[in-house]
N, C-alpha and C. Protein backbone atom coordinates (compact mmCIF):
# COMPACT_ATOMS: atom_id res chain seq x y z
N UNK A 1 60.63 232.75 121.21
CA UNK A 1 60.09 231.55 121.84
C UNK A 1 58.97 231.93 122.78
N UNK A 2 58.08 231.28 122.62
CA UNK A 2 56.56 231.48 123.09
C UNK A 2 57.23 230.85 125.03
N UNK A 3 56.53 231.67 125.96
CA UNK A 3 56.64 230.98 126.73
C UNK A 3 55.54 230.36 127.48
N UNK A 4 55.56 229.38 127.87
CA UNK A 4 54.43 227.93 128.02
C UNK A 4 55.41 227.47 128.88
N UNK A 5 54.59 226.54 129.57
CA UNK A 5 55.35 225.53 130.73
C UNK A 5 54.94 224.39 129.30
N UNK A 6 54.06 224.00 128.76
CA UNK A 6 54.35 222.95 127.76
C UNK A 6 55.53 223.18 127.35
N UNK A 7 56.21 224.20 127.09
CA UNK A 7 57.88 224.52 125.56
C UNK A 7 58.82 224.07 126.79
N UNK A 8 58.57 224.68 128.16
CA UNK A 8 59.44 224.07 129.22
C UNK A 8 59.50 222.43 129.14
N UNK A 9 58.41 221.78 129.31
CA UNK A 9 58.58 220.48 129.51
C UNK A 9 59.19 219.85 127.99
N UNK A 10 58.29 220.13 126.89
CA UNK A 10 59.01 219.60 125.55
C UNK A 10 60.90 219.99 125.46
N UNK A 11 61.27 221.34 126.27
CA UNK A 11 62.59 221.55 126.07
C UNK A 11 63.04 220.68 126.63
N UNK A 12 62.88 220.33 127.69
CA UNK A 12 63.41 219.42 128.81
C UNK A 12 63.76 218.34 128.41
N UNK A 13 63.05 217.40 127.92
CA UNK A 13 63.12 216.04 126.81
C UNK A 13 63.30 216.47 125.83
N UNK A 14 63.92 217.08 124.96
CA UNK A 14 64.49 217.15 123.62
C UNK A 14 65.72 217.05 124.10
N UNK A 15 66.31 218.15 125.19
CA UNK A 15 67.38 218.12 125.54
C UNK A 15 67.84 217.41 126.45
N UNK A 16 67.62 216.37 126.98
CA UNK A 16 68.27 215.24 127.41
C UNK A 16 68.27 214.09 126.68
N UNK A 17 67.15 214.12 125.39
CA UNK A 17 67.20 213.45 124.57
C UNK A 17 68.51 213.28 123.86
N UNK A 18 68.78 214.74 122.96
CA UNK A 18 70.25 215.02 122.63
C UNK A 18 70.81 214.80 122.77
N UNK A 19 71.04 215.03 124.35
CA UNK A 19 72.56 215.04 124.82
C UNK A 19 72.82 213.67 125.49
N UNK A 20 71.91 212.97 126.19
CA UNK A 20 72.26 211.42 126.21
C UNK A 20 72.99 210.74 125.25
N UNK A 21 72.66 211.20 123.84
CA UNK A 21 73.08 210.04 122.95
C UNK A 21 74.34 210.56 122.27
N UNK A 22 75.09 212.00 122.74
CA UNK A 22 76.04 212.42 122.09
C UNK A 22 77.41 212.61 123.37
N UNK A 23 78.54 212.59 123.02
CA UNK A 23 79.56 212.50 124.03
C UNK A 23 80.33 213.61 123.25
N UNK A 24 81.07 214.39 124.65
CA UNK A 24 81.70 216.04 123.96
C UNK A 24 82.88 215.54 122.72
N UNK A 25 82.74 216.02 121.75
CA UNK A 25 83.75 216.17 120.85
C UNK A 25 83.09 215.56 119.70
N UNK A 26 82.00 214.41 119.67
CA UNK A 26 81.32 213.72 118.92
C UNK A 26 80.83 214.76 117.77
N UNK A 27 80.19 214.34 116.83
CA UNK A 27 79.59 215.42 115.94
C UNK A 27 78.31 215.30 116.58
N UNK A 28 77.67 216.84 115.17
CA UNK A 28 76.52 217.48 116.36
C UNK A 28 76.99 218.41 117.29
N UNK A 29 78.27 218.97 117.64
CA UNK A 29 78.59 220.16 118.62
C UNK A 29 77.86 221.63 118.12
N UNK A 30 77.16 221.25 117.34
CA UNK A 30 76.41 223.12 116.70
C UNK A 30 75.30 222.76 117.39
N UNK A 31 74.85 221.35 117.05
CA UNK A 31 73.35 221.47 117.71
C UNK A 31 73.48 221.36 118.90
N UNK A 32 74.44 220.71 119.87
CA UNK A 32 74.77 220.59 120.98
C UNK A 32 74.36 222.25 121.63
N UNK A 33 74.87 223.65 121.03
CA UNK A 33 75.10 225.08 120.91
C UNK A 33 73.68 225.41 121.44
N UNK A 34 72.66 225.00 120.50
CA UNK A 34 71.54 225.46 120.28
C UNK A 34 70.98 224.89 121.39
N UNK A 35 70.77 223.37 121.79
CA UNK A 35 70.33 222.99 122.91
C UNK A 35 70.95 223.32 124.53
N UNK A 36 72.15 223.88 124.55
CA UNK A 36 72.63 224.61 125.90
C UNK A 36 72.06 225.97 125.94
N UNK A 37 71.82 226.96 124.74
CA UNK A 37 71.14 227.73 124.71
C UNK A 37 69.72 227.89 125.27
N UNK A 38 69.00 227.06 124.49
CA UNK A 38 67.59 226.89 125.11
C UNK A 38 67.46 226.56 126.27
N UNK A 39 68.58 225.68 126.74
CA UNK A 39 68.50 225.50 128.12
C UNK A 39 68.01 226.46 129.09
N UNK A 40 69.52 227.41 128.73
CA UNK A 40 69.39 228.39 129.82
C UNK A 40 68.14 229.36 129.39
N UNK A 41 67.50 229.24 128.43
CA UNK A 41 66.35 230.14 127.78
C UNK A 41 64.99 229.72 128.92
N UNK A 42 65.23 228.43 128.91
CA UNK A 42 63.97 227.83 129.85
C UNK A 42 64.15 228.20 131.16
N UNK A 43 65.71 228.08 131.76
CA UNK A 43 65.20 228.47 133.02
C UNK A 43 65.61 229.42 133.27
N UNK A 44 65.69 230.71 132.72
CA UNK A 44 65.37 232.26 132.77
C UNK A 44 63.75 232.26 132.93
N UNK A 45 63.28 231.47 131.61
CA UNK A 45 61.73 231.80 131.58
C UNK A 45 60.76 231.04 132.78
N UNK A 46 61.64 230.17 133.01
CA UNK A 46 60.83 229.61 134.66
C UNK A 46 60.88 230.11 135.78
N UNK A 47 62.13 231.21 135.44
CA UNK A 47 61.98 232.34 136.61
C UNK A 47 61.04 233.27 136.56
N UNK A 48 60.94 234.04 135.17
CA UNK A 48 60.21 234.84 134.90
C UNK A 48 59.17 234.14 135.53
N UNK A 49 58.46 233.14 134.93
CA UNK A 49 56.89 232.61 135.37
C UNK A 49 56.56 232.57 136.78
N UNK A 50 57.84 232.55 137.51
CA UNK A 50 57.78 231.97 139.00
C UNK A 50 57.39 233.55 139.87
N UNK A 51 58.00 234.20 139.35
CA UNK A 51 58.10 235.52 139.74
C UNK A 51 56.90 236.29 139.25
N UNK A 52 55.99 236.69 138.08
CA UNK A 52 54.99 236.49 138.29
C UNK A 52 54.14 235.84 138.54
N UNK A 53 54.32 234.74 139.04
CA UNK A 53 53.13 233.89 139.48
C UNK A 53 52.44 234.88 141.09
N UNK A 54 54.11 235.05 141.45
CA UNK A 54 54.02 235.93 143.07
C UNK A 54 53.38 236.92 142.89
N UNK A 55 53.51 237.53 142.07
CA UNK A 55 52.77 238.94 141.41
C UNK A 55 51.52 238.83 141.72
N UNK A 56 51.19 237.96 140.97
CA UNK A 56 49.48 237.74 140.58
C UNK A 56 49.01 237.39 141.93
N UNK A 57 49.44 236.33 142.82
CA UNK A 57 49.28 236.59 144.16
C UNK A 57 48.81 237.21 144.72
N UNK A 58 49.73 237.90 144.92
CA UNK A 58 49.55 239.75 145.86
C UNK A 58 48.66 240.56 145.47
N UNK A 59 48.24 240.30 144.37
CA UNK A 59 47.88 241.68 143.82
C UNK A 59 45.96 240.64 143.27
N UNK A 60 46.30 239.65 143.88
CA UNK A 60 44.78 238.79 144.10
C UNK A 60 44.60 238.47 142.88
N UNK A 61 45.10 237.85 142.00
CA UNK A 61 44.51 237.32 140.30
C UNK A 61 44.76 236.10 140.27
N UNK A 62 45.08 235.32 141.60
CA UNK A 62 44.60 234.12 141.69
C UNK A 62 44.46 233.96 142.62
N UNK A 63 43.86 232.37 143.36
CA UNK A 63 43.72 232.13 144.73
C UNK A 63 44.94 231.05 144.69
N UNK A 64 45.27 230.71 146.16
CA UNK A 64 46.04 230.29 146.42
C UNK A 64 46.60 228.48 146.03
N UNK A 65 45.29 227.98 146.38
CA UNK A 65 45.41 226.90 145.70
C UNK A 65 45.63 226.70 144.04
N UNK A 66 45.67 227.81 143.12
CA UNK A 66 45.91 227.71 141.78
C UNK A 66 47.44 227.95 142.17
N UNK A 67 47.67 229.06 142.58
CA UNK A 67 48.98 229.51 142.88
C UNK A 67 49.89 228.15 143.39
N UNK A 68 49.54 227.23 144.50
CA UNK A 68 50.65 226.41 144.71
C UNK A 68 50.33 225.47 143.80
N UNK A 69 49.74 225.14 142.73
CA UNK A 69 49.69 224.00 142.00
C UNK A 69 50.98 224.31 140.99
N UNK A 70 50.53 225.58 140.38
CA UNK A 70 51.32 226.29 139.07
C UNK A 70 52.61 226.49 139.62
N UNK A 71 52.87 226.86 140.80
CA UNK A 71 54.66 227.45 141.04
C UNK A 71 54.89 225.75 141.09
N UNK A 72 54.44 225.03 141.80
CA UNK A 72 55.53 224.30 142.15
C UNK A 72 55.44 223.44 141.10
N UNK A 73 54.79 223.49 139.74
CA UNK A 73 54.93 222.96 138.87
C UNK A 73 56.20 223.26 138.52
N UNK A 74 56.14 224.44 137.78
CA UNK A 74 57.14 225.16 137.45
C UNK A 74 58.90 225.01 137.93
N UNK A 75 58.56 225.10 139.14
CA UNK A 75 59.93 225.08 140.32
C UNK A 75 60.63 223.52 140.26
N UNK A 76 59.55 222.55 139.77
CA UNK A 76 60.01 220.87 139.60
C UNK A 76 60.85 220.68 138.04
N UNK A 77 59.92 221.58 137.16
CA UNK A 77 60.44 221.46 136.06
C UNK A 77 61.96 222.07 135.86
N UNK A 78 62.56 223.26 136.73
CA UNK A 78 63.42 224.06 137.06
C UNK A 78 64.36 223.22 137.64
N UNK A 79 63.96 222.47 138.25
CA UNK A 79 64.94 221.58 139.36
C UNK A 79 65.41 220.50 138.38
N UNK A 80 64.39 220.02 137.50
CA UNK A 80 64.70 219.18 136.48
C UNK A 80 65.87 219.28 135.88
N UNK A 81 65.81 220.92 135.07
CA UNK A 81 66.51 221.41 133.74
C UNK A 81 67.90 221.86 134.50
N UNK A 82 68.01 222.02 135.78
CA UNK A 82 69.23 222.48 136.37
C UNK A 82 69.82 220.84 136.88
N UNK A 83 69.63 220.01 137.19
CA UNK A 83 70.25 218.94 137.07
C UNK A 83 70.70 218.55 135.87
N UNK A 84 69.97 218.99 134.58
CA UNK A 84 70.65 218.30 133.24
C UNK A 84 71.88 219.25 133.34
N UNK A 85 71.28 220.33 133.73
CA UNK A 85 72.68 221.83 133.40
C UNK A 85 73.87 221.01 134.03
N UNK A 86 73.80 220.62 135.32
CA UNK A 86 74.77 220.18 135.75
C UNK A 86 75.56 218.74 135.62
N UNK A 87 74.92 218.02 135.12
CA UNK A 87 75.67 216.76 134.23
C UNK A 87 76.22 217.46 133.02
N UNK A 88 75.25 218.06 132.25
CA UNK A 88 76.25 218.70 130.86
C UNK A 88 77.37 219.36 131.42
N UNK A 89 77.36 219.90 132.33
CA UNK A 89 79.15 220.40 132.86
C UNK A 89 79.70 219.72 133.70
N UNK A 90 79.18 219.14 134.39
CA UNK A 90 80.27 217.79 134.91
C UNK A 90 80.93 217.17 133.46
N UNK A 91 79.73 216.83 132.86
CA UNK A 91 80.40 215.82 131.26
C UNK A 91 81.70 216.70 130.52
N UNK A 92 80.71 217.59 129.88
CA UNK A 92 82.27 218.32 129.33
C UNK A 92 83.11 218.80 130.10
N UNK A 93 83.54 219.41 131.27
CA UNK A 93 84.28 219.76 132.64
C UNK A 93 85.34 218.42 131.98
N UNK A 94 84.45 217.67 132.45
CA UNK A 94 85.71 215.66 132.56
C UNK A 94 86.16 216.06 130.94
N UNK A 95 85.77 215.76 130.32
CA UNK A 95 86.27 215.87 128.52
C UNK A 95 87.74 217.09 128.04
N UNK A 96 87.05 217.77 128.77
CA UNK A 96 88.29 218.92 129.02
C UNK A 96 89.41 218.69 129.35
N UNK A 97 89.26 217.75 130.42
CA UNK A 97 90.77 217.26 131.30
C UNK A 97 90.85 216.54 130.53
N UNK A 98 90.57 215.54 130.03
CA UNK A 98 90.99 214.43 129.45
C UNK A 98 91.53 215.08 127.58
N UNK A 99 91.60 216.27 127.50
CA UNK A 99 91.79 216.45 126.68
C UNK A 99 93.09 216.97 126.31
N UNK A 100 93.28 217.80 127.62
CA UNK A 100 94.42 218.67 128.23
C UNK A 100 95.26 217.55 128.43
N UNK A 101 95.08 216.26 129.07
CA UNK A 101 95.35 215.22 129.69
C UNK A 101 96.27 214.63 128.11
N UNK A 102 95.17 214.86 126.78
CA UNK A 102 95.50 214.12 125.37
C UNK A 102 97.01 215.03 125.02
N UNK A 103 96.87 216.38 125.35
CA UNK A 103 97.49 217.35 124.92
C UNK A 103 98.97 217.04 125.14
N UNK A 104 99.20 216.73 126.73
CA UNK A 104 100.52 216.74 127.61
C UNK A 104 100.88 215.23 126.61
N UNK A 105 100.43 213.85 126.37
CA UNK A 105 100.73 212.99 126.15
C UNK A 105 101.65 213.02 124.65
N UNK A 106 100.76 213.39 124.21
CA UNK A 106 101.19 213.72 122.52
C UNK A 106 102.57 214.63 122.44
N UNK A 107 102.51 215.20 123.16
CA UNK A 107 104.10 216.55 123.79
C UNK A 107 104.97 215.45 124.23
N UNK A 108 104.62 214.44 125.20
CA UNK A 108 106.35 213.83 125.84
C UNK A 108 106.05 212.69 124.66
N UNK A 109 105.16 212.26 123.96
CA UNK A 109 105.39 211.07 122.94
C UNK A 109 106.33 211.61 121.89
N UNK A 110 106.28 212.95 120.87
CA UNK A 110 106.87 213.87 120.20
C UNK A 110 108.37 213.75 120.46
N UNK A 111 108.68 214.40 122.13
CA UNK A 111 109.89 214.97 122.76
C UNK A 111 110.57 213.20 122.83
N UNK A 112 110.20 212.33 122.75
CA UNK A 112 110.44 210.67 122.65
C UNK A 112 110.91 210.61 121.59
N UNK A 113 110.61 210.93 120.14
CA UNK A 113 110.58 210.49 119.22
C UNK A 113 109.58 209.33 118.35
N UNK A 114 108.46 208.91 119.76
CA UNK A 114 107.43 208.10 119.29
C UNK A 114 106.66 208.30 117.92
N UNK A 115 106.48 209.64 117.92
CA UNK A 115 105.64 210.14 116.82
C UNK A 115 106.48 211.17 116.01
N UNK A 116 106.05 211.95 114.95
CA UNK A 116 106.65 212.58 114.49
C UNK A 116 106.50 214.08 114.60
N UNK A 117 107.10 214.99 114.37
CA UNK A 117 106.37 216.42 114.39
C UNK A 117 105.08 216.96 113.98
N UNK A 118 105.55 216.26 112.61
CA UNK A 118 103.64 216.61 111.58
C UNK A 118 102.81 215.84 112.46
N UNK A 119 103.25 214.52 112.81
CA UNK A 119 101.97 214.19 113.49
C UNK A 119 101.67 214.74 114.87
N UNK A 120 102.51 215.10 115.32
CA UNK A 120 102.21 215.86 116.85
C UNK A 120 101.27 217.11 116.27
N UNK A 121 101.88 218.25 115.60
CA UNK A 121 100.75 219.04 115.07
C UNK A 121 99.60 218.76 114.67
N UNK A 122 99.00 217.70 113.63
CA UNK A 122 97.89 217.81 113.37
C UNK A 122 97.50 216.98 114.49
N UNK A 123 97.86 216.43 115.36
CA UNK A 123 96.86 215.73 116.21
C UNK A 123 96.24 216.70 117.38
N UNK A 124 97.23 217.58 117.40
CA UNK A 124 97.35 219.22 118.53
C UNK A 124 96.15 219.63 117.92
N UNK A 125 96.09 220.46 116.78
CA UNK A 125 95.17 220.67 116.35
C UNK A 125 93.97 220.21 116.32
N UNK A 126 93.90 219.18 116.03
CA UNK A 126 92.14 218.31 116.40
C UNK A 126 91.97 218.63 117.98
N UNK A 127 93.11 218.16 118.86
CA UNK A 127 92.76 218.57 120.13
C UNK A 127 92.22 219.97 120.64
N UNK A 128 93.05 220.75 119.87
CA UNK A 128 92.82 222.23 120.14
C UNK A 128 91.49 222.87 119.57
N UNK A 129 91.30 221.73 118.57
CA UNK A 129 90.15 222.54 117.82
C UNK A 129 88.80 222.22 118.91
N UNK A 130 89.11 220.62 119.29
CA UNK A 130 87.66 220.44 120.22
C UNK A 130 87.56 221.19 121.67
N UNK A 131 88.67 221.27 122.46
CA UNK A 131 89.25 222.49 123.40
C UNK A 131 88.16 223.80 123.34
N UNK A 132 88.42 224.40 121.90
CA UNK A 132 87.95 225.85 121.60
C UNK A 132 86.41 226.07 121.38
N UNK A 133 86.32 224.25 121.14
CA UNK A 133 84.63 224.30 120.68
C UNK A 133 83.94 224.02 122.35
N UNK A 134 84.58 223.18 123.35
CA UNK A 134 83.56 223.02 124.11
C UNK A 134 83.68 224.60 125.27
N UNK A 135 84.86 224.91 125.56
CA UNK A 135 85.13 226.24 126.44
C UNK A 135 83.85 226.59 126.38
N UNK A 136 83.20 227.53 125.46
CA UNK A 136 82.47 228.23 125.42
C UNK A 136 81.14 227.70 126.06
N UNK A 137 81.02 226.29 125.52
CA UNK A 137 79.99 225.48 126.01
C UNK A 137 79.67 225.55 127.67
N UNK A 138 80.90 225.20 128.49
CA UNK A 138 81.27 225.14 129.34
C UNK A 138 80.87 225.97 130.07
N UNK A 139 81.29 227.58 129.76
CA UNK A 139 81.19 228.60 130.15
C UNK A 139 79.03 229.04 129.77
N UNK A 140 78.15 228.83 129.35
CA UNK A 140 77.19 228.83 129.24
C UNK A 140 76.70 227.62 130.17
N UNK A 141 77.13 226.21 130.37
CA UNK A 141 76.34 225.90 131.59
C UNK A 141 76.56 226.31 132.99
N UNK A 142 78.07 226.66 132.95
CA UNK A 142 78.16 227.47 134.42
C UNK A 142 77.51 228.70 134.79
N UNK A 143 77.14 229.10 133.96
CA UNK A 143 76.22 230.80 134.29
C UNK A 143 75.27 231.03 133.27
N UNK A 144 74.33 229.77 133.50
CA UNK A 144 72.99 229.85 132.54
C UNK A 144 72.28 231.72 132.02
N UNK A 145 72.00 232.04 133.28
CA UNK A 145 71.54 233.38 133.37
C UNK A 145 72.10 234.71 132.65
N UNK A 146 73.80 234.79 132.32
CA UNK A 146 74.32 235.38 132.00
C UNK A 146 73.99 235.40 130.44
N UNK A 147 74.08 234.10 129.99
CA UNK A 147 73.84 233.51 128.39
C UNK A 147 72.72 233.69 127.78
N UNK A 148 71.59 233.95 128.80
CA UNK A 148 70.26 233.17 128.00
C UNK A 148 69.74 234.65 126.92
N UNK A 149 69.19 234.55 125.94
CA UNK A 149 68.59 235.11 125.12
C UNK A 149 67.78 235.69 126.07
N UNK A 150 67.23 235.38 126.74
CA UNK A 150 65.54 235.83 127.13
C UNK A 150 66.05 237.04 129.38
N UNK A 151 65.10 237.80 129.03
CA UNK A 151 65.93 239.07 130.09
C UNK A 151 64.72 238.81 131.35
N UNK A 152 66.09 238.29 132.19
CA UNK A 152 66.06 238.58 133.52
C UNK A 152 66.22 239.24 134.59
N UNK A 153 67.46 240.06 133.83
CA UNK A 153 67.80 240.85 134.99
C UNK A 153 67.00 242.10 135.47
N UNK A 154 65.00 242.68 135.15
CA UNK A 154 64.49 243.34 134.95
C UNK A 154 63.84 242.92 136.27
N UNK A 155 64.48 241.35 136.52
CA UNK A 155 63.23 240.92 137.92
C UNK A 155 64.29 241.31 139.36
N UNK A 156 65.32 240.60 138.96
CA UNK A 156 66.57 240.34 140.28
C UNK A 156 66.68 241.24 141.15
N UNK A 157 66.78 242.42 140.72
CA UNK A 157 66.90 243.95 141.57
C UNK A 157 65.64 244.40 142.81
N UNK A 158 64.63 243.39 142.26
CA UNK A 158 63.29 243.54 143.52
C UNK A 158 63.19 242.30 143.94
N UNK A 159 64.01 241.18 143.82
CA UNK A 159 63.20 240.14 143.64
C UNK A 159 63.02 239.60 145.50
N UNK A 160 63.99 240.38 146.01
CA UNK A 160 64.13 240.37 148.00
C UNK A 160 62.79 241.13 148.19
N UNK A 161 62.52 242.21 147.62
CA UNK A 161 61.73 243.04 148.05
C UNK A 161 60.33 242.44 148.00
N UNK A 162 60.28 241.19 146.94
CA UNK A 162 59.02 240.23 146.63
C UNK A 162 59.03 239.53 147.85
N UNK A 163 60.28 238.87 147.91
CA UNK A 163 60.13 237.83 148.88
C UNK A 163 59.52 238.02 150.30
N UNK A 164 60.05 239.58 150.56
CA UNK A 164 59.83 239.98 151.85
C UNK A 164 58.15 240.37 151.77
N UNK A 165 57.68 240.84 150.68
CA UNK A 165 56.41 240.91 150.78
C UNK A 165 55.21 239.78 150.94
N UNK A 166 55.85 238.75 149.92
CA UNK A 166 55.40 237.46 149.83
C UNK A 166 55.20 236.79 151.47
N UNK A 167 56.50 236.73 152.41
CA UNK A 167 55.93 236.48 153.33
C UNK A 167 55.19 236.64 154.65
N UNK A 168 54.98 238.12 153.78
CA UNK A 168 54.10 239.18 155.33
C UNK A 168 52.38 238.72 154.70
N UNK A 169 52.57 238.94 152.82
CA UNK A 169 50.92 238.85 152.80
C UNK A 169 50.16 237.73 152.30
N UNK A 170 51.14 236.75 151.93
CA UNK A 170 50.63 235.36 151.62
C UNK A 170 49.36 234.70 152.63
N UNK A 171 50.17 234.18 153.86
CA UNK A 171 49.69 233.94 155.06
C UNK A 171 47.97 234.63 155.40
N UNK A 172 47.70 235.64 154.61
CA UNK A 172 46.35 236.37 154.29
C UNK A 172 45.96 235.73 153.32
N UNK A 173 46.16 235.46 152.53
CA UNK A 173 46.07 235.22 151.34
C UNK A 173 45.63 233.54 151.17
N UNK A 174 45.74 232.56 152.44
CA UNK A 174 45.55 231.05 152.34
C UNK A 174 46.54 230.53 151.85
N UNK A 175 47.86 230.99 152.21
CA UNK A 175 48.78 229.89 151.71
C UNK A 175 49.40 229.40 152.83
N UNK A 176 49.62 228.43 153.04
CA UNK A 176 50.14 227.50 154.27
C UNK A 176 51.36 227.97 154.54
N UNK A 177 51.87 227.75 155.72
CA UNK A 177 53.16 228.29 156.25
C UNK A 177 54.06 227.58 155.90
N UNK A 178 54.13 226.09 155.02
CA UNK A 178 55.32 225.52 154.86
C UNK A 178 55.47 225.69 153.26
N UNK A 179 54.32 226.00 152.49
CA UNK A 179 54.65 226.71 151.10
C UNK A 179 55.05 227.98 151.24
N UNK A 180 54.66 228.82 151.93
CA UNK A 180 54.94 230.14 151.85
C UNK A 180 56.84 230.31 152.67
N UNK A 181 57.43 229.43 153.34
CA UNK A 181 58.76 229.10 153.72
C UNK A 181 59.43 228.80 152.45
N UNK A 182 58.73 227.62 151.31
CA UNK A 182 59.45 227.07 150.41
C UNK A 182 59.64 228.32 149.37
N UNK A 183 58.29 229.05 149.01
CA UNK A 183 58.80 230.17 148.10
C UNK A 183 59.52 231.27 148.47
N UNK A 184 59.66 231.72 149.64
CA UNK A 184 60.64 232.50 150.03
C UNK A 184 62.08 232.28 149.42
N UNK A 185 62.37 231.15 150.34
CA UNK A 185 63.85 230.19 150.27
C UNK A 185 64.14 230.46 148.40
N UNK A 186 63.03 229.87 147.78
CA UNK A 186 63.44 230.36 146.02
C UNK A 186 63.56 231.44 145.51
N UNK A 187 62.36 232.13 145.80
CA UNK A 187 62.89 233.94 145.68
C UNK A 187 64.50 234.31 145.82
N UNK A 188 64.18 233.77 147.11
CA UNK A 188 66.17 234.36 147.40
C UNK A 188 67.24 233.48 146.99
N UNK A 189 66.87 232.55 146.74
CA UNK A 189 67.93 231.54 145.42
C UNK A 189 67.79 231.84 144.14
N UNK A 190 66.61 232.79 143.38
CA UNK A 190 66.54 233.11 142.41
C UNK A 190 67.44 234.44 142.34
N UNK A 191 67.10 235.13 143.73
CA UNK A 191 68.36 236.54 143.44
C UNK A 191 69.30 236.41 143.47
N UNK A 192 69.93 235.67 144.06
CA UNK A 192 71.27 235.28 144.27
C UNK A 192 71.86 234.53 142.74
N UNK A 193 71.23 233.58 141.69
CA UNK A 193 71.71 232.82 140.98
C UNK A 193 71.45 233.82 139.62
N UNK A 194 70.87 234.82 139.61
CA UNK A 194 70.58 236.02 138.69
C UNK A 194 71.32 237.05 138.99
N UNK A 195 71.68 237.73 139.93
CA UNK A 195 72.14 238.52 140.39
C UNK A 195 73.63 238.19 139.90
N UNK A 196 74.25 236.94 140.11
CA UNK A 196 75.47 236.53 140.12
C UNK A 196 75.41 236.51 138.44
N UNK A 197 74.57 236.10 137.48
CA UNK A 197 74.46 236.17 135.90
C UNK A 197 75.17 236.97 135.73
N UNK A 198 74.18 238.14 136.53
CA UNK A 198 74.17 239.27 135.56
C UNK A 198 75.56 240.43 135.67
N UNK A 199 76.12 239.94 136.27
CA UNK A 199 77.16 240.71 137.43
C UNK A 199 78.37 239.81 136.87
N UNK A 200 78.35 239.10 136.26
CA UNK A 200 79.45 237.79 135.88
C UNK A 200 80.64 237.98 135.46
């Protein structure tokens, strides 16, 4: 995957496109796969971009006013794709319980005599089967970074050492003191939410 802040924004709306119109267990859980994937693909790669953007900075290959147009592009689109992250696991999170919730019911209906054995099994089964399909799901929106195809953890290990540089030579550099506060603060929310990936 080419990386572009265009593939960022087109990911962004495909995948809320998707997933608006589908509810966990519904069919479509493969493509559901592919679009939590890319997810976390985008905002690995919006780190990457964010993190050289600082690069280029410092090292003068842009001026500053290009610099705060492009990060905080970037950093909006990021803020975007991590709010969908977090409805897709609130959503399936709830689906889960309510499934576990299906699980216990079907057990004292059984132990009743309401239903029958065969039917307690195969209905277990459908339950169990959608159970096994979203887990995994689950477990990829809670630790985007850990999942994503695309490598981050090459930045995380300096990424304090940026920050701390970022805010000794920015301030030279023409960047205002309340942007140069805001990219700090992300730097070190980026090490911390990578760091924790990769370490998972």
């Amino acid at each position: 995957m080419a990386e572009t802040p265009q593939n960022a924004s087109e990911a962004s709306s495909h995948i809320q496109g998707e997933e608006s119109t589908r509810q966990p267990g519904e069919r479509g859980l493969s493509l559901r796969e592919i679009n939590i994937r890319r997810l976390s693909d985008e905002l690995a790669a919006l780190i990457n971009w964010r993190v050289k953007l600082v690069r280029m900075l410092l090292t003068r290959e842009m001026n500053s006013d290009v610099f705060n147009e492009i990060y905080f592009e970037y950093l909006k689109k990021a803020k975007e794709l991590d709010r969908k992250r977090i409805e897709l696991s609130k959503m399936i999170s709830e689906r889960i319980e309510s499934l576990a919730f299906e699980l216990q019911q079907l057990q004292l209906r059984c132990e009743a005599g309401e239903i029958s054995a065969r039917e307690y099994i195969e209905r277990k089964l459908k339950v169990d089967q959608e159970m096994w399909t979203l887990g995994p799901k689950l477990t990829m929106l809670q630790n985007p970074y850990k999942t994503t195809s695309l490598s981050v953890s090459g930045t995380y290990g300096t990424i304090l050492d940026l920050a701390d540089n970022f805010e000794k030579e920015a301030p030279i550099l023409g960047v205002d003191t309340r942007t140069v506060s805001n990219v700090v603060k992300d730097l070190k929310r980026i090490h911390m939410v990578v760091s924790a990936g990769s370490q998972g």
